[in-house]
N, C-alpha and C. Protein backbone atom coordinates (compact mmCIF):
# COMPACT_ATOMS: atom_id res chain seq x y z
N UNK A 1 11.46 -19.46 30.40
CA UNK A 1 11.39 -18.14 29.78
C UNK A 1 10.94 -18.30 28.33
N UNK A 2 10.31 -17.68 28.05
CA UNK A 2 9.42 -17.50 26.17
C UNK A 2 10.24 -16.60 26.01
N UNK A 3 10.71 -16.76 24.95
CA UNK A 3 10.88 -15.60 23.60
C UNK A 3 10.15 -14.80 22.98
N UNK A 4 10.12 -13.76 22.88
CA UNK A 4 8.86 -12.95 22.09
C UNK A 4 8.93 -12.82 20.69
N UNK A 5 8.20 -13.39 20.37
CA UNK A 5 7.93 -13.48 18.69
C UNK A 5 7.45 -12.58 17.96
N UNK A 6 8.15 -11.60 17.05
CA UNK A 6 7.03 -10.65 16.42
C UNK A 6 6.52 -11.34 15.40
N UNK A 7 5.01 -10.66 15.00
CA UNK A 7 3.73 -11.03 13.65
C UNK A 7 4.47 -10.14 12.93
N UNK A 8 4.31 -10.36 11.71
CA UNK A 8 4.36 -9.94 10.47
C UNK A 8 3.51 -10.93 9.71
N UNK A 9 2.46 -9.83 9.31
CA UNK A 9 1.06 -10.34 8.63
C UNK A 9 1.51 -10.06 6.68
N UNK A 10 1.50 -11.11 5.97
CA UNK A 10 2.15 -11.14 4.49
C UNK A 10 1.06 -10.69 3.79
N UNK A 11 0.97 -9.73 2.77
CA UNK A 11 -0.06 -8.95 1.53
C UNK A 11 0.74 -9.59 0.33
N UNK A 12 1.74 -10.16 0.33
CA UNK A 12 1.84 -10.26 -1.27
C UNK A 12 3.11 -11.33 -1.90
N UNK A 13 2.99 -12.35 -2.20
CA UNK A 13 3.83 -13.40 -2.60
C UNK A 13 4.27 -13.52 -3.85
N UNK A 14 6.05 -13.06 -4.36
CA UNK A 14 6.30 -13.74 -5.60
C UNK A 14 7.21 -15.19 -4.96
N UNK A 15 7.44 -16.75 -6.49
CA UNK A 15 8.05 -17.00 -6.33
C UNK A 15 8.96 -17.24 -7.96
N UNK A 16 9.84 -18.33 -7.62
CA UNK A 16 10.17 -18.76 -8.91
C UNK A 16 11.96 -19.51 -8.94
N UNK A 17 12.05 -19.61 -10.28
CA UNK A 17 13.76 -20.12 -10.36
C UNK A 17 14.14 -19.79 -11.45
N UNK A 18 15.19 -19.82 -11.21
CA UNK A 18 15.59 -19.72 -12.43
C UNK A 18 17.52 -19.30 -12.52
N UNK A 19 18.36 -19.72 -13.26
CA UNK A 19 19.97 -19.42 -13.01
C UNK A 19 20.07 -20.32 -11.96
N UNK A 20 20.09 -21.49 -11.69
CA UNK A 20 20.08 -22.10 -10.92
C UNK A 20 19.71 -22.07 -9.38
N UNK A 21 18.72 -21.02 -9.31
CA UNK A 21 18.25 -20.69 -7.98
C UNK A 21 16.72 -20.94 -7.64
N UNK A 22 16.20 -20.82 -6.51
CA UNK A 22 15.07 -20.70 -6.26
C UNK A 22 14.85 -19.53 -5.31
N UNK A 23 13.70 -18.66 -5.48
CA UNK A 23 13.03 -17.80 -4.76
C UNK A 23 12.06 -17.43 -4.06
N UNK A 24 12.19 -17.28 -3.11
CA UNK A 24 10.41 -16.54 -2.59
C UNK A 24 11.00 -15.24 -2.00
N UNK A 25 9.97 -14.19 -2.48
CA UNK A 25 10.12 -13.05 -1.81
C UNK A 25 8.53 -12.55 -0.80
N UNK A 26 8.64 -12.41 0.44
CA UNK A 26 7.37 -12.03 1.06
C UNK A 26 7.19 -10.40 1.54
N UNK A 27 5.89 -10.28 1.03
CA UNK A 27 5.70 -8.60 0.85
C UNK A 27 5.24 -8.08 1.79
N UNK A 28 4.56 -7.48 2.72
CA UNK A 28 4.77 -6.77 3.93
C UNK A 28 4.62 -5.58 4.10
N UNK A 29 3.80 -4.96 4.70
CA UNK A 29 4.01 -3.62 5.40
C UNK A 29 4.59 -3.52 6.75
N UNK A 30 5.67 -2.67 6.83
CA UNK A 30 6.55 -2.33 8.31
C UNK A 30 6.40 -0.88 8.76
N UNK A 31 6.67 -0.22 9.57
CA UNK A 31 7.14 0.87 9.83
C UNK A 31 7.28 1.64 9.28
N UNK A 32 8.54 1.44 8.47
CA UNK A 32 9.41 1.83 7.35
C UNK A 32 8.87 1.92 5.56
N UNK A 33 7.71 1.32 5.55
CA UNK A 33 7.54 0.76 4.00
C UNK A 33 6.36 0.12 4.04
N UNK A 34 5.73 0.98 3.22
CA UNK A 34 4.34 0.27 2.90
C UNK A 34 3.95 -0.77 2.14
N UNK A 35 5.28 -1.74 1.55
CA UNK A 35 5.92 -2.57 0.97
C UNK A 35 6.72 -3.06 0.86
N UNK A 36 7.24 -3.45 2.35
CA UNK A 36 8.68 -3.76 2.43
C UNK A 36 8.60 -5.58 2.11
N UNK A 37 9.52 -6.05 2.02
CA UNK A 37 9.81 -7.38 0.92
C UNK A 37 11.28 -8.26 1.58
N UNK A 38 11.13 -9.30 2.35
CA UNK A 38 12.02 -10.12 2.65
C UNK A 38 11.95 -11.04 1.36
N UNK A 39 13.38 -11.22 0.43
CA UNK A 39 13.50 -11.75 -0.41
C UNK A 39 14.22 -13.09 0.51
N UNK A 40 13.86 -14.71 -0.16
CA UNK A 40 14.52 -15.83 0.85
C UNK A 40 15.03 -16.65 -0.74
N UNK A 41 17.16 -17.09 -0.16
CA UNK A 41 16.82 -17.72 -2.13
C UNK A 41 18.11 -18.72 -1.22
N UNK A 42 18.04 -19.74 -2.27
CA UNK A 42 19.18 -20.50 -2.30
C UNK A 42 19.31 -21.18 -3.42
N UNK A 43 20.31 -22.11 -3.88
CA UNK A 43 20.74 -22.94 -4.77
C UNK A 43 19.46 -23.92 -5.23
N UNK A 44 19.55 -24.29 -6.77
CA UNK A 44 18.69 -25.46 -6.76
C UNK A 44 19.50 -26.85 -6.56
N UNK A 45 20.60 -26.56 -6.25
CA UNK A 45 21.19 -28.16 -5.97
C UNK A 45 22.33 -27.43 -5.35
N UNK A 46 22.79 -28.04 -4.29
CA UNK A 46 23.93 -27.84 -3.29
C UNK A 46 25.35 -28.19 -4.10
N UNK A 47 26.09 -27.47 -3.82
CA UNK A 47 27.50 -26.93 -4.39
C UNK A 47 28.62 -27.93 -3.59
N UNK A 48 28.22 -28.18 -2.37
CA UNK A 48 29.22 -28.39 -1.10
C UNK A 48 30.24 -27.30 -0.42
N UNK A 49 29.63 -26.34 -0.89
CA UNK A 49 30.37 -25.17 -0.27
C UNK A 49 29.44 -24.32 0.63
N UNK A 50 29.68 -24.93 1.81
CA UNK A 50 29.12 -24.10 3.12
C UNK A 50 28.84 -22.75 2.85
N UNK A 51 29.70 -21.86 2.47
CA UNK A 51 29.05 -20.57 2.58
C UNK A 51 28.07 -20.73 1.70
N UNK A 52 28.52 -21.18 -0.17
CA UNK A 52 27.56 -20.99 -1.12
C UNK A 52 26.24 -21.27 -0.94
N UNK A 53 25.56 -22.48 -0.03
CA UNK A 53 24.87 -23.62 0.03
C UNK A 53 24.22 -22.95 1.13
N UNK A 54 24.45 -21.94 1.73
CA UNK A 54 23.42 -21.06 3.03
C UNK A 54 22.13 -20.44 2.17
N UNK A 55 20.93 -20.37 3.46
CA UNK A 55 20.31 -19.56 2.97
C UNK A 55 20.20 -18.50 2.63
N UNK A 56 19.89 -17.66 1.75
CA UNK A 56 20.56 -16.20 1.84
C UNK A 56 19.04 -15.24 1.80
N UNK A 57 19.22 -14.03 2.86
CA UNK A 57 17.74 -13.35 2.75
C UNK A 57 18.58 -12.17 2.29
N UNK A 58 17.31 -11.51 2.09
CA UNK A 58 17.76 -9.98 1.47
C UNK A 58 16.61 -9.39 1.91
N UNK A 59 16.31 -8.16 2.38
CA UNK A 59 15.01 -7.08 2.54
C UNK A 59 15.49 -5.90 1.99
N UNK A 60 14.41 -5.31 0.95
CA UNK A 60 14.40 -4.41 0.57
C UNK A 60 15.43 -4.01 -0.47
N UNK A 61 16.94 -4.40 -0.06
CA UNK A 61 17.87 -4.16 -0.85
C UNK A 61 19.08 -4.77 -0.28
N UNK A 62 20.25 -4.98 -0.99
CA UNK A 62 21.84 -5.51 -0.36
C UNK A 62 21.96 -5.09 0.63
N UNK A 63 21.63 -3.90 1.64
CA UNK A 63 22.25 -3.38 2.18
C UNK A 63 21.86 -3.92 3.63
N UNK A 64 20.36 -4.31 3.54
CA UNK A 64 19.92 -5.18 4.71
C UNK A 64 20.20 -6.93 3.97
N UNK A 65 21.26 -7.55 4.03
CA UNK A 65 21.05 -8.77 3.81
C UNK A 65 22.02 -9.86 4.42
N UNK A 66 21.66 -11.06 4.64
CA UNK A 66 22.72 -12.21 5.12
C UNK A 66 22.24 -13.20 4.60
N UNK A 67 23.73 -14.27 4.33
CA UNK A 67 23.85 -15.74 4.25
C UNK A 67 24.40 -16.57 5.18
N UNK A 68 23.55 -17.04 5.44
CA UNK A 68 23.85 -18.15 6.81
C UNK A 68 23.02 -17.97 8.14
N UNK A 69 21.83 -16.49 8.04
CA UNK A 69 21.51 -16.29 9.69
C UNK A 69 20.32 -16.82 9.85
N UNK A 70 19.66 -17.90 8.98
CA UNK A 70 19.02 -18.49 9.36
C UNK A 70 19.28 -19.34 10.30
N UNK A 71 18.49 -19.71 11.34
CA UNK A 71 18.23 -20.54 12.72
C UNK A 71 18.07 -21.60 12.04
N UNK A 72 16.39 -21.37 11.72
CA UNK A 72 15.59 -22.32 11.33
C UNK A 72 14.42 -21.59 10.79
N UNK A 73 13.66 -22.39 9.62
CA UNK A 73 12.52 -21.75 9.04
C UNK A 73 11.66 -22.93 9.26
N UNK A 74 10.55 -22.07 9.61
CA UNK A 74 9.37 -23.42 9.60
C UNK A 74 7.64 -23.30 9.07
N UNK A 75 7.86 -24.47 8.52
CA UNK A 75 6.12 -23.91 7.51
C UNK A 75 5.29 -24.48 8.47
N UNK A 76 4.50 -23.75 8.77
CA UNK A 76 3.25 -24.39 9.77
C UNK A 76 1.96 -24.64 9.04
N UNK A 77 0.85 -25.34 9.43
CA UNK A 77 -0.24 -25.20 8.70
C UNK A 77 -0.99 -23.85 8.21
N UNK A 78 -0.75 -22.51 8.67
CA UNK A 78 -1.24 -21.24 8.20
C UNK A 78 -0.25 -20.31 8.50
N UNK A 79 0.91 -20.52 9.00
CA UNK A 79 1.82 -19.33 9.43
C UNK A 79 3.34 -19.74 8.91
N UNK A 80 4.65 -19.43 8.53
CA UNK A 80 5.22 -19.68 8.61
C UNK A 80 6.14 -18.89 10.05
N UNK A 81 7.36 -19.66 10.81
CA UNK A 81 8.39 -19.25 11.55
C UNK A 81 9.76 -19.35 11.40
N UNK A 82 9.87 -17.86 11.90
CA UNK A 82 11.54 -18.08 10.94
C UNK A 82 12.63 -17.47 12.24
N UNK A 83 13.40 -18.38 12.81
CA UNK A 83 14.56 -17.80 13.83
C UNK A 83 15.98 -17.31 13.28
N UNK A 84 16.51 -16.28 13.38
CA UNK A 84 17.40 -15.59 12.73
C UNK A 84 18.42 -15.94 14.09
N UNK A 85 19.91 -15.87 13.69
CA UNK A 85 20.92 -15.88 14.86
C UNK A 85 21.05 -14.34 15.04
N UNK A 86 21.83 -13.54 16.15
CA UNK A 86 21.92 -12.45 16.14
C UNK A 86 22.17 -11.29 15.10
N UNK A 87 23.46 -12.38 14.32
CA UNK A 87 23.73 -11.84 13.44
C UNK A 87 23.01 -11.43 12.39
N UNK A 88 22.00 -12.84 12.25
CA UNK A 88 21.28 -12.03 10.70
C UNK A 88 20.08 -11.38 11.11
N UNK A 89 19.60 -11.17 12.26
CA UNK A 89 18.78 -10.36 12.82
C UNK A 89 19.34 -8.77 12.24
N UNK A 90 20.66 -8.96 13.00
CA UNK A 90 20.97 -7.43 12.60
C UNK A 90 21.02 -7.20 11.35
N UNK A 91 21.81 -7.74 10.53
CA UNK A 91 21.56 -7.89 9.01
C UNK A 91 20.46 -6.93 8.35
N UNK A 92 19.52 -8.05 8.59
CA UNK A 92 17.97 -7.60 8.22
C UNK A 92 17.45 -6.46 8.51
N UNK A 93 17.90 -6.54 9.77
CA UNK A 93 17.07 -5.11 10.34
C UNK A 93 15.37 -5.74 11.13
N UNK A 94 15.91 -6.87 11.69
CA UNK A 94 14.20 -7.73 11.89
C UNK A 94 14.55 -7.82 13.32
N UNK A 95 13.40 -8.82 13.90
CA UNK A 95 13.41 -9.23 15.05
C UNK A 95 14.06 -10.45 15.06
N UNK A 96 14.65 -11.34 15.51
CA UNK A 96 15.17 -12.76 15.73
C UNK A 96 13.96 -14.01 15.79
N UNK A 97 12.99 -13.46 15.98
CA UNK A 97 12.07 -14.66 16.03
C UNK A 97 10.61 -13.65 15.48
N UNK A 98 10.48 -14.47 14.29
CA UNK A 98 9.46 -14.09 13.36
C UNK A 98 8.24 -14.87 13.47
N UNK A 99 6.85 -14.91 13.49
CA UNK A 99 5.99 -15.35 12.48
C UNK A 99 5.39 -14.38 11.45
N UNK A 100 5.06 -15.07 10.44
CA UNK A 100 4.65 -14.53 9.10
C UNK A 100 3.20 -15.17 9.36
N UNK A 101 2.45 -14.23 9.19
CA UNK A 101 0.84 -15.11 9.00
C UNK A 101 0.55 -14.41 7.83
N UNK A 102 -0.89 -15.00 7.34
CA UNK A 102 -1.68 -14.78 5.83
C UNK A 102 -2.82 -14.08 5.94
N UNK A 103 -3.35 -13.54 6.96
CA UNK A 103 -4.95 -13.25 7.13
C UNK A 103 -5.20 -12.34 6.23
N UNK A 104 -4.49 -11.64 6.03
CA UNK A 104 -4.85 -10.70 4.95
C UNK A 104 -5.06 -11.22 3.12
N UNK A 105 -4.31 -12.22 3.34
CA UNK A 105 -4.45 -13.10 2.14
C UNK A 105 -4.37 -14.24 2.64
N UNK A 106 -4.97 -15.43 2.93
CA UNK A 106 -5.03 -16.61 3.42
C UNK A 106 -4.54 -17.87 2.03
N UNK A 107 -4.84 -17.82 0.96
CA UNK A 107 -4.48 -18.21 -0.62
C UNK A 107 -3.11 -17.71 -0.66
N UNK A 108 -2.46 -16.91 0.30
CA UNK A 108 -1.10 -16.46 -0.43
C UNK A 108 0.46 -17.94 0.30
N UNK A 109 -0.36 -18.72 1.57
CA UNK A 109 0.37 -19.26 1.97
C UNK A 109 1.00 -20.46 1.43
N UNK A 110 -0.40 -21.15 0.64
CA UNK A 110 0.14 -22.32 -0.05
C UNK A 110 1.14 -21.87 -1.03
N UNK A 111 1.06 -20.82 -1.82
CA UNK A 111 2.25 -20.54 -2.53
C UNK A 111 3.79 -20.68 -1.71
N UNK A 112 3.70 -20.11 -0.74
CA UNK A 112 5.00 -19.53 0.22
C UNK A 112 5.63 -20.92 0.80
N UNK A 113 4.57 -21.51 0.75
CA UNK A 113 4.62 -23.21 1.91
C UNK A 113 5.44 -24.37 0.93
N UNK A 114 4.51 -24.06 -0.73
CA UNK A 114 5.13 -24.96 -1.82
C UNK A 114 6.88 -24.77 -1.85
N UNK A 115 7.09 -23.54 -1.85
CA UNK A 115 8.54 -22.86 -2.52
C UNK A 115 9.77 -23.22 -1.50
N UNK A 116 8.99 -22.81 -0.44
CA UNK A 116 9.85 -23.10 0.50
C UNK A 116 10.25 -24.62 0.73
N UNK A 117 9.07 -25.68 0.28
CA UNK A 117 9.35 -27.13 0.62
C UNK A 117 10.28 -27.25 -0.26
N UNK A 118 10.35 -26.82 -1.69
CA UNK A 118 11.16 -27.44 -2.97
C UNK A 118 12.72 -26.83 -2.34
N UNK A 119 12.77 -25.67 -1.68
CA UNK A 119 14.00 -24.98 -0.63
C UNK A 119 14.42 -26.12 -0.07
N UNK A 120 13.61 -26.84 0.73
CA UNK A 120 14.36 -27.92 1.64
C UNK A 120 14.34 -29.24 0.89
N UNK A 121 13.92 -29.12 0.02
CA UNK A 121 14.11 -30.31 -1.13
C UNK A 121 15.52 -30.31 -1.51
N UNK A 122 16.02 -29.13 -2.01
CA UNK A 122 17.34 -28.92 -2.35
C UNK A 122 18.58 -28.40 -1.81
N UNK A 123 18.13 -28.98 -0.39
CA UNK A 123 19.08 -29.03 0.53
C UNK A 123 19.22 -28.12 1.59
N UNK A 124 18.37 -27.65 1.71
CA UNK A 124 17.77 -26.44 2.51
C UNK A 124 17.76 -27.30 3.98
N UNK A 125 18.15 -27.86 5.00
CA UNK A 125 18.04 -28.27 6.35
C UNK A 125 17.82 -27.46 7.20
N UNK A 126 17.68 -26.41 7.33
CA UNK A 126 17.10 -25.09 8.14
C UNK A 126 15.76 -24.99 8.30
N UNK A 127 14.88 -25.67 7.07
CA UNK A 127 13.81 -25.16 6.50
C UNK A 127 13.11 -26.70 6.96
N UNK A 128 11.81 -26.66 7.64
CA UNK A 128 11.49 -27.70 8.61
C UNK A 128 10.07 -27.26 7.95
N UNK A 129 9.09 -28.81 7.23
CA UNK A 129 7.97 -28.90 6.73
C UNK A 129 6.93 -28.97 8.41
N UNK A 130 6.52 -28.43 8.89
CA UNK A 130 5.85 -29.10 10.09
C UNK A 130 3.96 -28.49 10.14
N UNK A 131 3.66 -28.90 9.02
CA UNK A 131 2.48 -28.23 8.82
C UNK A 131 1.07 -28.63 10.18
N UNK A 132 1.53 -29.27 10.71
CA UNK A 132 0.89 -29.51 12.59
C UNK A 132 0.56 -28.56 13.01
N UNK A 133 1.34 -27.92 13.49
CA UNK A 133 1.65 -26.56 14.44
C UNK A 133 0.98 -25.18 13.80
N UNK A 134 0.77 -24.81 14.49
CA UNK A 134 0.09 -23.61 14.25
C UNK A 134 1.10 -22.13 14.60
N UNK A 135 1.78 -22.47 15.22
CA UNK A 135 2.65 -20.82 15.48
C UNK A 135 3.95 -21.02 16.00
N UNK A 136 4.59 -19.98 15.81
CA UNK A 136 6.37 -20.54 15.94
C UNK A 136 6.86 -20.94 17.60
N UNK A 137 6.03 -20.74 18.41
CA UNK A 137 5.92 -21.83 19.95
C UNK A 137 5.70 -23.18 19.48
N UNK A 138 5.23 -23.40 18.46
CA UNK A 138 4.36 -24.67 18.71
C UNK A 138 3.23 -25.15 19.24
N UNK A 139 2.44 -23.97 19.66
CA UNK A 139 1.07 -23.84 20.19
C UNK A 139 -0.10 -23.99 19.71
């Protein structure tokens, strides 16, 4: 059995750090928002405190957000994939199994791809460099 993966095609990349954090936020048109914005942040150095030390997303605002419902995130050579557990699916307000592609901006990925590596640099184990693969199957 496959899982069905929704696209979400990215228009617009901030990143950065700063207060001891790191950020990427990816910009988006949905349904809902002709600019809607999955913010992705964690620590720049791990705490040892499980909850603190999760990834934490946010869209749009607090009200869609979780720490910890990352699966797994994965940078591919042009797409990133991101598996949410049920929980932070609901959270979000997303699907459980994401790809993010660039076509609309193809230059916007290496940004997204860098931020996210320095993420699993700092302890981020969710967050899987696998620039091989082309789509969140592995296809």
């Amino acid at each position: 059995m496959t899982l069905s993966v929704a696209e979400i095609d990215i228009v617009e990349v901030q990143a950065g750090d700063g207060d001891g954090l790191l950020w990427l936020s990816l910009g988006f048109v949905s349904a809902h928002d002709p600019l809607d914005v999955l913010h992705i942040a964690c620590g720049q150095r791990p705490t040892g405190d499980v909850g603190c030390d999760a990834l934490y997303l946010e869209r749009t605002d607090q009200d869609l957000a979780c720490g910890g419902g990352v699966c797994g995130l994965r940078i591919g050579a042009s797409d990133l994939g991101l598996a949410l557990s049920p929980a932070g699916a609901q959270a979000l307000a997303l699907p459980g199994r994401i790809r993010f592609t660039f076509r609309a901006q193809p230059g916007l990925h290496g940004q997204a791809a860098a931020q996210l590596a320095r993420m699993a640099a700092a302890g981020q184990a969710c967050i899987v460099v696998d620039e091989g693969r082309e789509d969140a199957d592995g296809n």
